[in-house]
PDB file of N, CA and C in Angstrom:
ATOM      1  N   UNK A   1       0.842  -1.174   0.000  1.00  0.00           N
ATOM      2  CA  UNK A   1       0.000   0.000   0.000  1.00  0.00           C
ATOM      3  C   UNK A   1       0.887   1.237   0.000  1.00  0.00           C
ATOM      4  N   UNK A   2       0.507   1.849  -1.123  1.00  0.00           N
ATOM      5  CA  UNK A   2       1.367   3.643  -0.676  1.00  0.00           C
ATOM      6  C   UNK A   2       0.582   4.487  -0.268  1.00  0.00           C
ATOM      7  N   UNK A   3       0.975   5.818  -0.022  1.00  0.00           N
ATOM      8  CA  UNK A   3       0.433   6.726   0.899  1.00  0.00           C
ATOM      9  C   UNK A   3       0.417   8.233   0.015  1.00  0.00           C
ATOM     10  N   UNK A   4      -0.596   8.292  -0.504  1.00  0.00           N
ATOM     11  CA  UNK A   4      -1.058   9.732  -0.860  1.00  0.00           C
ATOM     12  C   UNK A   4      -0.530  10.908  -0.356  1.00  0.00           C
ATOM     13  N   UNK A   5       0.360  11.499  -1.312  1.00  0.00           N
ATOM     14  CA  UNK A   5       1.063  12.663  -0.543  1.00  0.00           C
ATOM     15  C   UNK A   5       0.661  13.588  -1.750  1.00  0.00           C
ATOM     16  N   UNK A   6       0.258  14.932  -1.018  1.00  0.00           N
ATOM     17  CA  UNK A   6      -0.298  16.163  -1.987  1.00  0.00           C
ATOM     18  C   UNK A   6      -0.001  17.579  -1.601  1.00  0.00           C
ATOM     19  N   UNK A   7       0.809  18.320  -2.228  1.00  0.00           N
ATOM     20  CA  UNK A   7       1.539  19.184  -1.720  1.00  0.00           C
ATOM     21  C   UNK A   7       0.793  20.463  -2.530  1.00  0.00           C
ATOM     22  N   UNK A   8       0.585  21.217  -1.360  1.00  0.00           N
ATOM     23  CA  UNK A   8      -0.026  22.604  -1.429  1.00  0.00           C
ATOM     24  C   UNK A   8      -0.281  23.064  -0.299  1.00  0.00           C
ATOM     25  N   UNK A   9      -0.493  24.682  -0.435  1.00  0.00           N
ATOM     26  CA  UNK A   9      -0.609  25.011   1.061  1.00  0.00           C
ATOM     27  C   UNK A   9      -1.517  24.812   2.154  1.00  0.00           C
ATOM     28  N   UNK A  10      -1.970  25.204   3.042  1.00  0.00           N
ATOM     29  CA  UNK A  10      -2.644  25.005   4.051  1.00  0.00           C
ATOM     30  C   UNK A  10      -3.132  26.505   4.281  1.00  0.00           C
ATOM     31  N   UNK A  11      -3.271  27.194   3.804  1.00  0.00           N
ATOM     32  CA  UNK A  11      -4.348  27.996   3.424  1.00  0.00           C
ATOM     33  C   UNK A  11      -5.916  27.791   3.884  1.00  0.00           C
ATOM     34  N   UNK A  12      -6.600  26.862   3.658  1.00  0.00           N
ATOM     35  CA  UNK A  12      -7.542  26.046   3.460  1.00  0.00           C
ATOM     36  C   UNK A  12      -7.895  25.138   4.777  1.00  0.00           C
ATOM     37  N   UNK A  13      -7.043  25.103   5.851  1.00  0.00           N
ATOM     38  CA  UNK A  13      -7.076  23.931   6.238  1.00  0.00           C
ATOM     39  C   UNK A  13      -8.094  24.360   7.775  1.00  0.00           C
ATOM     40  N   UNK A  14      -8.226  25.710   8.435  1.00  0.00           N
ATOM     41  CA  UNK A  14      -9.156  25.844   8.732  1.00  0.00           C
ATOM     42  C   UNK A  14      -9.815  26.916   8.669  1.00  0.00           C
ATOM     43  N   UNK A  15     -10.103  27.004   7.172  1.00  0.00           N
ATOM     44  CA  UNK A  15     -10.857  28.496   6.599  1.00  0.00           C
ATOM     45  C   UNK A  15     -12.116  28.449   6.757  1.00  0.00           C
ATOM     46  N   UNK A  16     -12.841  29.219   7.347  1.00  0.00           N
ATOM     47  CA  UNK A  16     -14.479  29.062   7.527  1.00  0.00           C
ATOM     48  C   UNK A  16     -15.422  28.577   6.209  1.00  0.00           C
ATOM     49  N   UNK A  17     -14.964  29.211   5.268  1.00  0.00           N
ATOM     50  CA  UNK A  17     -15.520  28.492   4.168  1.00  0.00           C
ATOM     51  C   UNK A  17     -15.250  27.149   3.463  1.00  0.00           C
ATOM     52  N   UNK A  18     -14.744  26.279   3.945  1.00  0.00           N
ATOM     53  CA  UNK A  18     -13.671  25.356   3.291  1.00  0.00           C
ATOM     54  C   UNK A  18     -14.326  24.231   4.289  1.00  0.00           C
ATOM     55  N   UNK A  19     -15.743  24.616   4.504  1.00  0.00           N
ATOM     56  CA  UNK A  19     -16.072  23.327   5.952  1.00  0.00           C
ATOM     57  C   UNK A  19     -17.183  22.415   5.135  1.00  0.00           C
ATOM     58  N   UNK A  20     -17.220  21.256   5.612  1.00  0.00           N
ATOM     59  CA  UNK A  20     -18.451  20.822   5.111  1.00  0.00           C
ATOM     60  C   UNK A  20     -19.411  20.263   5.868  1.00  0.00           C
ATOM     61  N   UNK A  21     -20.732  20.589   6.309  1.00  0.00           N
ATOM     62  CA  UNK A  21     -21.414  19.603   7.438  1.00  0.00           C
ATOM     63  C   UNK A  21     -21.307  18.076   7.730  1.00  0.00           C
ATOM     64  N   UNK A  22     -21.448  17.271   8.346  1.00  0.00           N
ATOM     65  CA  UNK A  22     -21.397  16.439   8.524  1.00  0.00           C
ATOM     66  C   UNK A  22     -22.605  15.597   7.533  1.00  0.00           C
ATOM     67  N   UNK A  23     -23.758  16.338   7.534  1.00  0.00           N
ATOM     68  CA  UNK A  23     -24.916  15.892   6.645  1.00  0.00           C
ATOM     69  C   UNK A  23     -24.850  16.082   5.093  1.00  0.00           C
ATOM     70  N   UNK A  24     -23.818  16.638   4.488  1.00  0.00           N
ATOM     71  CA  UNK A  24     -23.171  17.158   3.463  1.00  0.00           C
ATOM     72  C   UNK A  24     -22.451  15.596   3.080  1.00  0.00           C
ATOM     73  N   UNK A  25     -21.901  14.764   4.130  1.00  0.00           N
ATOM     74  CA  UNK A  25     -20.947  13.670   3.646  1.00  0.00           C
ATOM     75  C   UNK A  25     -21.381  12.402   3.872  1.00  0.00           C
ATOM     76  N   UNK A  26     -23.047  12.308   4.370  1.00  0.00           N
ATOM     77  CA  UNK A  26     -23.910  11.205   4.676  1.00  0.00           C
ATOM     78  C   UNK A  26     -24.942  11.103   3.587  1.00  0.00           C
ATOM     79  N   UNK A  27     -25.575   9.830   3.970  1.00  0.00           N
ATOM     80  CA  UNK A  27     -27.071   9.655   3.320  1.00  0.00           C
ATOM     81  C   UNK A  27     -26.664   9.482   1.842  1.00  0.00           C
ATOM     82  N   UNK A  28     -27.120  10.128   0.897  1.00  0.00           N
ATOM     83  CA  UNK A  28     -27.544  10.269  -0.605  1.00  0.00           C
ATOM     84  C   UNK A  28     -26.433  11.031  -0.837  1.00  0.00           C
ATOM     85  N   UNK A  29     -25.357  11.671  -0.124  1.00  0.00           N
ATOM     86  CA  UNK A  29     -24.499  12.295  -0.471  1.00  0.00           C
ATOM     87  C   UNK A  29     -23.458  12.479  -1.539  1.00  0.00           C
ATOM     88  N   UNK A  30     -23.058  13.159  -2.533  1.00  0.00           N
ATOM     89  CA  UNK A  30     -22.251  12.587  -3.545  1.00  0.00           C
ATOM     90  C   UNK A  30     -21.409  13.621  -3.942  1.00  0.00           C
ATOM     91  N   UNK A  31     -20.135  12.799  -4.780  1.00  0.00           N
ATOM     92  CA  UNK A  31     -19.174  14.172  -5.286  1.00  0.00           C
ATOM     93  C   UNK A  31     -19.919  15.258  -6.339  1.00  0.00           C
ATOM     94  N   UNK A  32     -19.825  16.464  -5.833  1.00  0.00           N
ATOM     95  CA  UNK A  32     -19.743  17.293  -6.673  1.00  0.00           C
ATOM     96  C   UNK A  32     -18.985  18.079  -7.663  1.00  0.00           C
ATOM     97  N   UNK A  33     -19.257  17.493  -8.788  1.00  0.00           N
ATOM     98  CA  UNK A  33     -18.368  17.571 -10.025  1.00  0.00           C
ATOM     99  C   UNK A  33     -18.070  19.657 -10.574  1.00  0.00           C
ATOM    100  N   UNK A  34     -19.743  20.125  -9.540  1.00  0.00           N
ATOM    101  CA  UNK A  34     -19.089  21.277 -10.226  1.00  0.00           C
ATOM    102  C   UNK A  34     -20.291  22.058  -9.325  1.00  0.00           C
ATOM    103  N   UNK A  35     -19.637  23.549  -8.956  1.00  0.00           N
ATOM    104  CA  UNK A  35     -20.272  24.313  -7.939  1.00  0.00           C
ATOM    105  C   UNK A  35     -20.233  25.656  -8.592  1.00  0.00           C
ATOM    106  N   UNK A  36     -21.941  25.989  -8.805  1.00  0.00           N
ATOM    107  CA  UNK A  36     -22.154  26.994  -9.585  1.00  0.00           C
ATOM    108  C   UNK A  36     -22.380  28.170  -8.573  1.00  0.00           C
ATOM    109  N   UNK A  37     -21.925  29.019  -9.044  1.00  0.00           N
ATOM    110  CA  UNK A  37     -21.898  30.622  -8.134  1.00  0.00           C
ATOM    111  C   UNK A  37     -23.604  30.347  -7.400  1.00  0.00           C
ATOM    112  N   UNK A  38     -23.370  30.692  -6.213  1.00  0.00           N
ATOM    113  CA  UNK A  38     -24.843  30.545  -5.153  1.00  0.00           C
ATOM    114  C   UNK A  38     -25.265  31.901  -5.861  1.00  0.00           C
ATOM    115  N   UNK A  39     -25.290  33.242  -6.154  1.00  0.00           N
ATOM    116  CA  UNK A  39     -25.442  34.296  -6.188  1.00  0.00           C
ATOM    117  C   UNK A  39     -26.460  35.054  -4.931  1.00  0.00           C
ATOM    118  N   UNK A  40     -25.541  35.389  -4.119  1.00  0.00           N
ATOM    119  CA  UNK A  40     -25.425  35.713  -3.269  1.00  0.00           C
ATOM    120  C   UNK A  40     -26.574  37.348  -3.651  1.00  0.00           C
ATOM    121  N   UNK A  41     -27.097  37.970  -2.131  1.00  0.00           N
ATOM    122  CA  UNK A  41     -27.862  39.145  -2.301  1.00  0.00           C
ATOM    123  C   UNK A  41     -27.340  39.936  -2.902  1.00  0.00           C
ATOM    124  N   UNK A  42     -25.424  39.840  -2.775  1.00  0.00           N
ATOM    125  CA  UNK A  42     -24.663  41.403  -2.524  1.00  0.00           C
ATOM    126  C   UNK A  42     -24.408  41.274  -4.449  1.00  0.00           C
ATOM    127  N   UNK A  43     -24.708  40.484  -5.088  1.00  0.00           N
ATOM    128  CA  UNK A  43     -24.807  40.828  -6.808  1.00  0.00           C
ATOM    129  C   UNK A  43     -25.761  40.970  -6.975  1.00  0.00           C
ATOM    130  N   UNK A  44     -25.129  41.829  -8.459  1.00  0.00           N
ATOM    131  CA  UNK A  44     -26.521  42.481  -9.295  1.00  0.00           C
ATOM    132  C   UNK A  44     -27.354  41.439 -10.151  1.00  0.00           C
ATOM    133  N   UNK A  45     -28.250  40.827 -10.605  1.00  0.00           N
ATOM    134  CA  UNK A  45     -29.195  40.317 -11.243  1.00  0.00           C
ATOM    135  C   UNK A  45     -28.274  39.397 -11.940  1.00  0.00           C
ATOM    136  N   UNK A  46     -28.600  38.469 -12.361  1.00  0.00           N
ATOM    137  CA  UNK A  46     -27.919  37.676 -13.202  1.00  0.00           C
ATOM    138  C   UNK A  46     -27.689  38.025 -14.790  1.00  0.00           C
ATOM    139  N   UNK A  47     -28.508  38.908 -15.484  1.00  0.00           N
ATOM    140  CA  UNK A  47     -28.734  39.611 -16.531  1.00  0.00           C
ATOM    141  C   UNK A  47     -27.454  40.413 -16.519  1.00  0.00           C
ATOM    142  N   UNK A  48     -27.167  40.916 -15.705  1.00  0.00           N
ATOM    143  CA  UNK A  48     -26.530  41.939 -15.367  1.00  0.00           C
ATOM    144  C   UNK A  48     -24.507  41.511 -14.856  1.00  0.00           C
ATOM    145  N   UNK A  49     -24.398  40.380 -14.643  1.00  0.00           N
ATOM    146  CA  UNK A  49     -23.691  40.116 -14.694  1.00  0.00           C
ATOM    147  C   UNK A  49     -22.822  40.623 -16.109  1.00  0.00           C
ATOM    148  N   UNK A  50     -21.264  40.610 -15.788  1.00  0.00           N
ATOM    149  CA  UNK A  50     -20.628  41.242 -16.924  1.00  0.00           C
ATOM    150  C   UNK A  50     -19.642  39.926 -16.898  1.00  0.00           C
ATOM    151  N   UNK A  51     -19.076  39.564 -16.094  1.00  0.00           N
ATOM    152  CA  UNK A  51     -18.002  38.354 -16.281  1.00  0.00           C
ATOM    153  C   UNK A  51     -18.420  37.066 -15.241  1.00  0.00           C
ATOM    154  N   UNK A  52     -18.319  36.209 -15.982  1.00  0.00           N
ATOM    155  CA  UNK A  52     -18.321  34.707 -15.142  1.00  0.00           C
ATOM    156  C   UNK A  52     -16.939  33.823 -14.840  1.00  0.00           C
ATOM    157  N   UNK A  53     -16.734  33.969 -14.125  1.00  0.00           N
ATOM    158  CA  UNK A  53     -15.434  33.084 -14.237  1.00  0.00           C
ATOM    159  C   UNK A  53     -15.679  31.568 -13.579  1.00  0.00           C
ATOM    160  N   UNK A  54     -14.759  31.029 -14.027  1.00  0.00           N
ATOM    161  CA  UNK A  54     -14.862  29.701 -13.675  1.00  0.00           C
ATOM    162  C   UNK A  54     -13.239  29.275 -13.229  1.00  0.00           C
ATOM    163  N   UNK A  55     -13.102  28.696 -12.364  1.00  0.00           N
ATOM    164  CA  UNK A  55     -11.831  28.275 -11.885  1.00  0.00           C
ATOM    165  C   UNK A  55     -12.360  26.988 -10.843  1.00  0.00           C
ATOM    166  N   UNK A  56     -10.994  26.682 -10.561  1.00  0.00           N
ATOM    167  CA  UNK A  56     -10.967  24.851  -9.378  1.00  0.00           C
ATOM    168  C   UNK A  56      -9.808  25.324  -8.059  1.00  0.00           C
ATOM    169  N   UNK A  57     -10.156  24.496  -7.154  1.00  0.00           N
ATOM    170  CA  UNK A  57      -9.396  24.506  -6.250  1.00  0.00           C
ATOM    171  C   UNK A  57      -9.554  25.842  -5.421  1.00  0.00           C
ATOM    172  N   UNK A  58      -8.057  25.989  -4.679  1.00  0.00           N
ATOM    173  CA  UNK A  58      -7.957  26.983  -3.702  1.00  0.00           C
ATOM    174  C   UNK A  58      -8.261  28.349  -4.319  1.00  0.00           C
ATOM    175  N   UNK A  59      -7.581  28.747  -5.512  1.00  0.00           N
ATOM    176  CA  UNK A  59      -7.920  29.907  -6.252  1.00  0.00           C
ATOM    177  C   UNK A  59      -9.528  30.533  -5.897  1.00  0.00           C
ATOM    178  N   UNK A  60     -10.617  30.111  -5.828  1.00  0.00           N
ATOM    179  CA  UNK A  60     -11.604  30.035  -5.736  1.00  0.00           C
ATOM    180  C   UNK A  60     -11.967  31.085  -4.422  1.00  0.00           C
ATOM    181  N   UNK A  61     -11.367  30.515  -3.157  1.00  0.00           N
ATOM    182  CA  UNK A  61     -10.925  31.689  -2.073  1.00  0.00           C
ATOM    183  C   UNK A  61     -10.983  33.117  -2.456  1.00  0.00           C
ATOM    184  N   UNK A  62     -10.051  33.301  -2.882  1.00  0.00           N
ATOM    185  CA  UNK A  62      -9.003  34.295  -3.346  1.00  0.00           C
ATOM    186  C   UNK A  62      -9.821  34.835  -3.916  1.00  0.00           C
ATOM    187  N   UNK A  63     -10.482  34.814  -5.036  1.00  0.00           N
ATOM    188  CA  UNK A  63     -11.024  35.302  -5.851  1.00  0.00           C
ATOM    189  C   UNK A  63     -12.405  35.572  -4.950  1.00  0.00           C
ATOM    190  N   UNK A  64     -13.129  34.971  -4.490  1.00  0.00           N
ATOM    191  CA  UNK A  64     -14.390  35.247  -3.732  1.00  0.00           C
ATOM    192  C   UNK A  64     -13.655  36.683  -2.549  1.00  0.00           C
ATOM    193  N   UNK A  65     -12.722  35.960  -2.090  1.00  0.00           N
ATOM    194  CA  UNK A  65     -11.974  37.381  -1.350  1.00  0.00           C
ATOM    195  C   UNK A  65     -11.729  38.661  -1.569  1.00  0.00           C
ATOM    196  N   UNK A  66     -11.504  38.715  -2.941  1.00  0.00           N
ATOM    197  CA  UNK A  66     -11.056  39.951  -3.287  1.00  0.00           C
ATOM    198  C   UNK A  66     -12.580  40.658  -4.070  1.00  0.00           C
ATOM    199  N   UNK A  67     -13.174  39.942  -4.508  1.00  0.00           N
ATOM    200  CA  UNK A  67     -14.422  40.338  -4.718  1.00  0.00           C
ATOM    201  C   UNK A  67     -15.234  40.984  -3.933  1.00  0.00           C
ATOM    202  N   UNK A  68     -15.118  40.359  -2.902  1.00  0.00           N
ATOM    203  CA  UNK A  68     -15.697  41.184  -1.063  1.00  0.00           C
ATOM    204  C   UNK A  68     -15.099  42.446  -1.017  1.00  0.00           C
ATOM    205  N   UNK A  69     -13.486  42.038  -0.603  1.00  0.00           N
ATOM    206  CA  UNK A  69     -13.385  43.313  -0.424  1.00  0.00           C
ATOM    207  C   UNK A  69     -13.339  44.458  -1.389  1.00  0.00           C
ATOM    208  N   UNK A  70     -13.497  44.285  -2.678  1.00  0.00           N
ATOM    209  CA  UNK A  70     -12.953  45.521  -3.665  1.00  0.00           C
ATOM    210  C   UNK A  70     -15.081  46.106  -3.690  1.00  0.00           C
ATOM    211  N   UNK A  71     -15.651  45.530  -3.298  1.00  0.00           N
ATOM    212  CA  UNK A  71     -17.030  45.412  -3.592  1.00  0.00           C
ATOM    213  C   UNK A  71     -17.823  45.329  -4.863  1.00  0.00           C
ATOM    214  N   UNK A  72     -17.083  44.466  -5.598  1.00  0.00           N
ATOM    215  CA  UNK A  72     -17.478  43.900  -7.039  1.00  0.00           C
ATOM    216  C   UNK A  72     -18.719  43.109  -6.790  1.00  0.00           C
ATOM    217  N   UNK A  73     -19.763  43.556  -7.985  1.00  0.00           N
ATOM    218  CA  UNK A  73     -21.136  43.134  -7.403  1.00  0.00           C
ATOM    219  C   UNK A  73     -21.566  42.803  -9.095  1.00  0.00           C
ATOM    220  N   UNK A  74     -20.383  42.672  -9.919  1.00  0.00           N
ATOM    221  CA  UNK A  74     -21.166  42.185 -11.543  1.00  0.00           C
ATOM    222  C   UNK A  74     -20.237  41.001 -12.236  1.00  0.00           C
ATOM    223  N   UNK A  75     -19.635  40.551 -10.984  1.00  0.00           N
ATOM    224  CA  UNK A  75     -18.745  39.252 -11.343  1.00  0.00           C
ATOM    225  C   UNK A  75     -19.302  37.997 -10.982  1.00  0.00           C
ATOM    226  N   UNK A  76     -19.446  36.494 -11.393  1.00  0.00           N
ATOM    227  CA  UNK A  76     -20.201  35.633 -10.727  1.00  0.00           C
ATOM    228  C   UNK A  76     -18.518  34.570 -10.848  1.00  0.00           C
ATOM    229  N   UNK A  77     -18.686  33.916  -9.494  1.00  0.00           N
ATOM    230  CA  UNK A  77     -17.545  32.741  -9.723  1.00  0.00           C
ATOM    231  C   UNK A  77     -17.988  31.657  -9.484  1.00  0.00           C
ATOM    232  N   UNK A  78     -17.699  30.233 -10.320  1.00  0.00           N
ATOM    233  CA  UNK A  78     -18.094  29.352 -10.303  1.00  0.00           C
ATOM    234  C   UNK A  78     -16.496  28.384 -10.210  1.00  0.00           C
ATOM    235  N   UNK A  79     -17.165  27.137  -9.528  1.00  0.00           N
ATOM    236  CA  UNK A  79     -15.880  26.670  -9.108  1.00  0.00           C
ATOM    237  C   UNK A  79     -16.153  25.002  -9.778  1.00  0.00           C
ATOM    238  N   UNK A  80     -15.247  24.324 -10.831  1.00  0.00           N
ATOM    239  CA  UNK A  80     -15.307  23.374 -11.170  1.00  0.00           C
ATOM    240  C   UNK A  80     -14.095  22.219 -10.375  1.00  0.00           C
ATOM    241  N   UNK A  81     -14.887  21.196  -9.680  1.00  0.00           N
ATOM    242  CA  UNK A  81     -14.318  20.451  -9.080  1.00  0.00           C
ATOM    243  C   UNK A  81     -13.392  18.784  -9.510  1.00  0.00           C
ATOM    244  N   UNK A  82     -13.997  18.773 -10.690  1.00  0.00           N
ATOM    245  CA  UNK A  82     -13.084  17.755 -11.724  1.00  0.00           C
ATOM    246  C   UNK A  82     -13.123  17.968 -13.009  1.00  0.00           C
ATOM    247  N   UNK A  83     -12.000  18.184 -13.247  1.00  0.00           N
ATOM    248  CA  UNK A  83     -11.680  18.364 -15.002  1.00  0.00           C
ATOM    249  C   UNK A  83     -12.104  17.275 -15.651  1.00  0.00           C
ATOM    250  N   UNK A  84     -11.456  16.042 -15.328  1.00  0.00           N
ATOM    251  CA  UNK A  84     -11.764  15.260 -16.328  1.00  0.00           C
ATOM    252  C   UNK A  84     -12.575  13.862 -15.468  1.00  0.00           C
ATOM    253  N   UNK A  85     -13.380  13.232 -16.261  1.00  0.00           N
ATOM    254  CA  UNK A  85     -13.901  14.298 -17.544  1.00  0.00           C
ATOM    255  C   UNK A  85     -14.915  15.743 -17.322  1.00  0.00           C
ATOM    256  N   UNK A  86     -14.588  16.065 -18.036  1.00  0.00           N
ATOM    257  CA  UNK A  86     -15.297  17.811 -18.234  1.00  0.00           C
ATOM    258  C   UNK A  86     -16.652  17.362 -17.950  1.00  0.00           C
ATOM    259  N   UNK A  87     -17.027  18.333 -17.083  1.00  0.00           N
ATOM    260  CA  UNK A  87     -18.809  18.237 -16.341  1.00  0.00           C
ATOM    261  C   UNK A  87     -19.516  19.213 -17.504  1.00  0.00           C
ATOM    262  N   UNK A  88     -19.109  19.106 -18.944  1.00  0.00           N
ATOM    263  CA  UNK A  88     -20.052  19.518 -19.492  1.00  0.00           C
ATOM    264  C   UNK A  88     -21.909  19.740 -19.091  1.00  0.00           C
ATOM    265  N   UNK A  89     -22.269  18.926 -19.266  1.00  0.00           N
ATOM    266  CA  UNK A  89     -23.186  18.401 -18.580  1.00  0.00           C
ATOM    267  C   UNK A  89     -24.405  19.702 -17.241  1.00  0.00           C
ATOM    268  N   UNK A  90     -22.869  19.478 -16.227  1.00  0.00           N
ATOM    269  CA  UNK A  90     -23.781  20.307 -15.633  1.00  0.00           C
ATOM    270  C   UNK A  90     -23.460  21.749 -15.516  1.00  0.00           C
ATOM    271  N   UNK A  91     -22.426  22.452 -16.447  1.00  0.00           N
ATOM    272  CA  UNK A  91     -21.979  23.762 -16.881  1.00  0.00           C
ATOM    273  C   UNK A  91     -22.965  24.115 -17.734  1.00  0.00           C
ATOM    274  N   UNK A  92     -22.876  23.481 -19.019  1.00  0.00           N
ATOM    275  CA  UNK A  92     -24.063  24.178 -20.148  1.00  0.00           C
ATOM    276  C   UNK A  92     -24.974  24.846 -19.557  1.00  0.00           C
ATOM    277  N   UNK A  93     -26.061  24.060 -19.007  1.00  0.00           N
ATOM    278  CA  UNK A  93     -26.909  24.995 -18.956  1.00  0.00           C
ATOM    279  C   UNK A  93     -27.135  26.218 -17.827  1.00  0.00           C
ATOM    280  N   UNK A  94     -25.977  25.961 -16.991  1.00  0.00           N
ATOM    281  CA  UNK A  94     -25.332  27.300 -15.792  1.00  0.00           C
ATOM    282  C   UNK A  94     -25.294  28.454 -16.494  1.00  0.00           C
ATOM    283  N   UNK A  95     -24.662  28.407 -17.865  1.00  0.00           N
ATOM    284  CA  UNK A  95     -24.057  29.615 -18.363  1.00  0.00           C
ATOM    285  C   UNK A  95     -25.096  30.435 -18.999  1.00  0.00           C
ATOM    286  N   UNK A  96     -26.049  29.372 -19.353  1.00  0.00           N
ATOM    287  CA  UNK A  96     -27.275  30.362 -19.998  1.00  0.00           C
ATOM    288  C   UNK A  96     -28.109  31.510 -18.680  1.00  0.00           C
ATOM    289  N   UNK A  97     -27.343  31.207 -17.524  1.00  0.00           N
ATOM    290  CA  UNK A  97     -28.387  32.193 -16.765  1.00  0.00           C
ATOM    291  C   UNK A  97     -27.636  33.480 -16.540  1.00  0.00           C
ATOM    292  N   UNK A  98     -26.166  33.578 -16.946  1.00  0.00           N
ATOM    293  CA  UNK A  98     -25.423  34.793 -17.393  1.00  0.00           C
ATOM    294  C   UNK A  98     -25.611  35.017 -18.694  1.00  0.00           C
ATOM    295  N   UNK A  99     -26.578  35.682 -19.770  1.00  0.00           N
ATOM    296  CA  UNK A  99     -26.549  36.234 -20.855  1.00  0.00           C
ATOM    297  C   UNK A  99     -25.803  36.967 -21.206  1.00  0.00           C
ATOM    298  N   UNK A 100     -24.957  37.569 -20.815  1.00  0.00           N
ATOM    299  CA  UNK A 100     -25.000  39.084 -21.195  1.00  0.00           C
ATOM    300  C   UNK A 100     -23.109  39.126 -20.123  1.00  0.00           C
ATOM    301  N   UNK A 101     -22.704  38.244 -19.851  1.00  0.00           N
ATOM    302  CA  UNK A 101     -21.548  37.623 -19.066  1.00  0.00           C
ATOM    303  C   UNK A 101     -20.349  37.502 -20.661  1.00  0.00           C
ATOM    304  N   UNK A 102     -19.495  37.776 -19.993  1.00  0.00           N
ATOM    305  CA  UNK A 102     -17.861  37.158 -20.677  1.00  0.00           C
ATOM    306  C   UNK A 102     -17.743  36.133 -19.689  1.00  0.00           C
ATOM    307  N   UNK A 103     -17.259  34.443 -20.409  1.00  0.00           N
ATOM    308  CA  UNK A 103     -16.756  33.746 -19.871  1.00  0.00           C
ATOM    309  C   UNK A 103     -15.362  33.625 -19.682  1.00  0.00           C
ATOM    310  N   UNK A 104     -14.874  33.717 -18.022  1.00  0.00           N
ATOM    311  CA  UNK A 104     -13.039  33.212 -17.985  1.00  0.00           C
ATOM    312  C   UNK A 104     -12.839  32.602 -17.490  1.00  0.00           C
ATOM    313  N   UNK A 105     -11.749  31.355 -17.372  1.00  0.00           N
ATOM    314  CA  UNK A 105     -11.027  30.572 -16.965  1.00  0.00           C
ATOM    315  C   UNK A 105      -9.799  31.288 -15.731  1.00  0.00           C
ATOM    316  N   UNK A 106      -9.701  30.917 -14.492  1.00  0.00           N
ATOM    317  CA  UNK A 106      -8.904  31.750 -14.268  1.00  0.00           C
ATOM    318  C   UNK A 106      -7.909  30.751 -13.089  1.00  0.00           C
ATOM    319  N   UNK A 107      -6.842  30.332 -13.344  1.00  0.00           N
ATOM    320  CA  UNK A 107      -6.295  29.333 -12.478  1.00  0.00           C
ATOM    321  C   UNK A 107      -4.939  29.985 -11.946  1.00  0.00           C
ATOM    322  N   UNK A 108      -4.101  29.190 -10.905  1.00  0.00           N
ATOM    323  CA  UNK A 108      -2.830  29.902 -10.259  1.00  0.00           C
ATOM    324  C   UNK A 108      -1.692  29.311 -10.981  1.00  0.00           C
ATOM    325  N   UNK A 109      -1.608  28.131 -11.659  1.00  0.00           N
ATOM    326  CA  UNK A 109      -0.434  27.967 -12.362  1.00  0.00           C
ATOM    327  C   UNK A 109      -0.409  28.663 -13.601  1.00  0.00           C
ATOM    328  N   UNK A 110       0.884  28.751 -14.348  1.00  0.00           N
ATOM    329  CA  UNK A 110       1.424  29.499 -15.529  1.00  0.00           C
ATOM    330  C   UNK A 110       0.399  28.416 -16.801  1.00  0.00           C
ATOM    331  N   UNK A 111      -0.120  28.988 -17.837  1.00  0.00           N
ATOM    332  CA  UNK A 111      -0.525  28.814 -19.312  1.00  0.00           C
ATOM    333  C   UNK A 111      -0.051  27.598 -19.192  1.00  0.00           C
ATOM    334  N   UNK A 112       0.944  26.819 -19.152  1.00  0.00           N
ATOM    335  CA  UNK A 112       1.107  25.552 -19.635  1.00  0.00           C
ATOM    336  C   UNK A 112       1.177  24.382 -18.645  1.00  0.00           C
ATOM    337  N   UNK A 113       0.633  25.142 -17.149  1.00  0.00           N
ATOM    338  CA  UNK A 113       0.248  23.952 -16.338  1.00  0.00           C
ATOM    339  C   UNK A 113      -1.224  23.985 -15.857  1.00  0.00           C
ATOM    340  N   UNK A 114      -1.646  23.374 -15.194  1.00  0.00           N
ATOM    341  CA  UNK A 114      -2.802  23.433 -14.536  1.00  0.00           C
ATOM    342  C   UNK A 114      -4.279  23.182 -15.741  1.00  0.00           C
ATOM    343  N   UNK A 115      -5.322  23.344 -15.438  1.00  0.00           N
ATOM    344  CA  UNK A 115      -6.628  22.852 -16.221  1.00  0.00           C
ATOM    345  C   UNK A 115      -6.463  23.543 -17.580  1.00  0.00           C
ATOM    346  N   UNK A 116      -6.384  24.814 -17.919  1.00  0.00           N
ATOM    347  CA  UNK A 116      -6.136  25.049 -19.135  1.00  0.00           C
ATOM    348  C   UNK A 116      -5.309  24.275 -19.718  1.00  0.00           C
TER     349      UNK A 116
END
């Protein structure tokens, strides 16, 4: 047997948002392949949205972070939890509720690593 070793920071490790209930990991419970922006009160209409981004992992933080504080209210972030295979599926029809949105990809490694 080997032992799973995964190196990244700890950032994450007891961030208030980064928790999951206990009822979240029971019952009918299952992986979620992909987590579409909740849209929260503090954005404007979904119409109204101007950029959607989509990113995975810790980045996801960060970006919800700086959104708070700069008080950006026409950005939506969506967070995809396995690349492959691609959750087509349950993206498509997410994106139709930003019309009027630019879609971006936005990850922490350089162009030639990471999901792009």
């Amino acid at each position: 047997m080997f032992q799973l070793i995964i190196f990244f920071s700890k950032s994450l490790l007891r961030h208030p948002r980064a928790r999951s209930d206990l009822s979240e990991m029971t019952g009918d419970s299952h992986f979620q392949r992909y987590l579409p922006e909740l849209h929260p009160e503090s954005l404007v209409p979904p119409e109204q949205i101007r950029r959607h981004i989509l990113c995975t992992g810790q980045v996801y933080y960060t970006l919800l972070q700086e959104r708070e504080e700069k008080g950006i209210e026409d950005v939506a972030i969506s967070r995809i939890e396995q690349l492959s295979p691609f959750p087509y599926d349950l993206i498509t029809p997410h994106l139709d509720k930003y019309p009027n949105a630019d879609l971006l990809w936005c990850q922490e490694e350089p162009l030639n690593n990471g999901g792009w």
